[in-house]
Protein backbone atom coordinates (compact mmCIF):
# COMPACT_ATOMS: atom_id res chain seq x y z
CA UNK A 1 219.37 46.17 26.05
CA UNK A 2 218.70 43.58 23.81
CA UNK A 3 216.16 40.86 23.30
CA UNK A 4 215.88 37.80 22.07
CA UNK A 5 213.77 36.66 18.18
CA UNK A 6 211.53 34.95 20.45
CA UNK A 7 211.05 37.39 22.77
CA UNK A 8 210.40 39.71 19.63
CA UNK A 9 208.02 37.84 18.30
CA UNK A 10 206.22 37.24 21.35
CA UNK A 11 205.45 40.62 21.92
CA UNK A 12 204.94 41.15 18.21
CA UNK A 13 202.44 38.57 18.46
CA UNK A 14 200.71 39.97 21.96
CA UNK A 15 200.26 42.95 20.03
CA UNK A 16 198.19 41.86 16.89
CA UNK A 17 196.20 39.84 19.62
CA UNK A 18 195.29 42.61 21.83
CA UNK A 19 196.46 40.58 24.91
CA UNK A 20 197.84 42.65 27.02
CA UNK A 21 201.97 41.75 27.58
CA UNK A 22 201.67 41.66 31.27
CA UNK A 23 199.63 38.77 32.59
CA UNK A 24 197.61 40.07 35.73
CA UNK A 25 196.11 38.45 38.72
CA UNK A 26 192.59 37.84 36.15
CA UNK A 27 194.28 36.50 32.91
CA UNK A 28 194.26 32.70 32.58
CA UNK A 29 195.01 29.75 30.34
CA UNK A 30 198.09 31.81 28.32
CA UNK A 31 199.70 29.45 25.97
CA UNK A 32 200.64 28.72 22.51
CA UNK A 33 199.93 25.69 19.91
CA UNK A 34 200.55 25.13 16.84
CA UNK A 35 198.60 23.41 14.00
CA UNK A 36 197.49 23.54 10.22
CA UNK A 37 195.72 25.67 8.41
CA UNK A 38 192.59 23.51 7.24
CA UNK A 39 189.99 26.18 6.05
CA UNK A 40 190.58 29.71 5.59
CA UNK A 41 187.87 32.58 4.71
CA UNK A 42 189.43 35.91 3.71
CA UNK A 43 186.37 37.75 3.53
CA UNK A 44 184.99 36.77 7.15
CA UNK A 45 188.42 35.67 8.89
CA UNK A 46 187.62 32.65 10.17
CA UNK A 47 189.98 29.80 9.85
CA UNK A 48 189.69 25.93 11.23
CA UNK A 49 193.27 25.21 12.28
CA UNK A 50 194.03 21.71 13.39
CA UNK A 51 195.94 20.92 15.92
CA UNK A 52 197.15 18.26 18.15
CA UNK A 53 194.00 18.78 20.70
CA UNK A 54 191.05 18.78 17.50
CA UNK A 55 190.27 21.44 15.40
CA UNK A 56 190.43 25.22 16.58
CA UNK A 57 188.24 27.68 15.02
CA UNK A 58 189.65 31.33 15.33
CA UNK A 59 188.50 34.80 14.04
CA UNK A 60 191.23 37.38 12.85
CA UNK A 61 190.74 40.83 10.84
CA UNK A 62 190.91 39.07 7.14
CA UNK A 63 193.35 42.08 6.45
CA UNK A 64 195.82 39.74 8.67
CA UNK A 65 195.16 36.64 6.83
CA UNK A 66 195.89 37.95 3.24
CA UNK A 67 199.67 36.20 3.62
CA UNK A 68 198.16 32.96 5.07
CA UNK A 69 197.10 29.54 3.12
CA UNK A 70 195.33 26.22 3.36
CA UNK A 71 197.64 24.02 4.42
CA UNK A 72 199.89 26.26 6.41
CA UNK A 73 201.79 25.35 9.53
CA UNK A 74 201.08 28.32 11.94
CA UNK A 75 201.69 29.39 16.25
CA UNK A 76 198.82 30.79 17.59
CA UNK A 77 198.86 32.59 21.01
CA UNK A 78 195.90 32.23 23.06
CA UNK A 79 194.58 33.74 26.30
CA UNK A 80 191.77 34.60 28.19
CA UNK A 81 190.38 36.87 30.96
CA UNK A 82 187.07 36.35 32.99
CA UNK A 83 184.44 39.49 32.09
CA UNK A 84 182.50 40.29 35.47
């Protein structure tokens, strides 16, 4: 069985996120947008990335960001899931 490269890196990316790959009945909002890289901390791992709905501003391990730059076109996948 094969898969496709966006497939791949879907579940390459659902994997660095900690989002689970299989929505359930409590996950909402799952969707992807891309933007540019405005600010970028390496130390903290906080980034501003803009986008075409404002400005997003995102935490990551900095480990992850080490390859990343101001000014970088990126995809981020986003998600959420209600806490009781």
């Amino acid at each position: 069985m094969s898969i496709s490269r966006k497939a791949a890196r879907w579940a390459l990316a659902m994997a660095f996120t900690g989002l689970p790959l299989v929505a359930s009945a409590h996950e909402l909002g799952r969707h992807s947008m891309e933007g540019t890289i405005v600010s970028l901390d390496k130390h903290t791992g906080f980034m501003h990335v803009r986008t075409s709905m404002g400005t997003l501003i995102e935490h990551f391990p900095p480990r992850s960001e080490s390859h990343l730059h101001v000014g970088q076109h990126i995809k981020l996948y986003l998600g959420f899931k209600a806490l009781k």
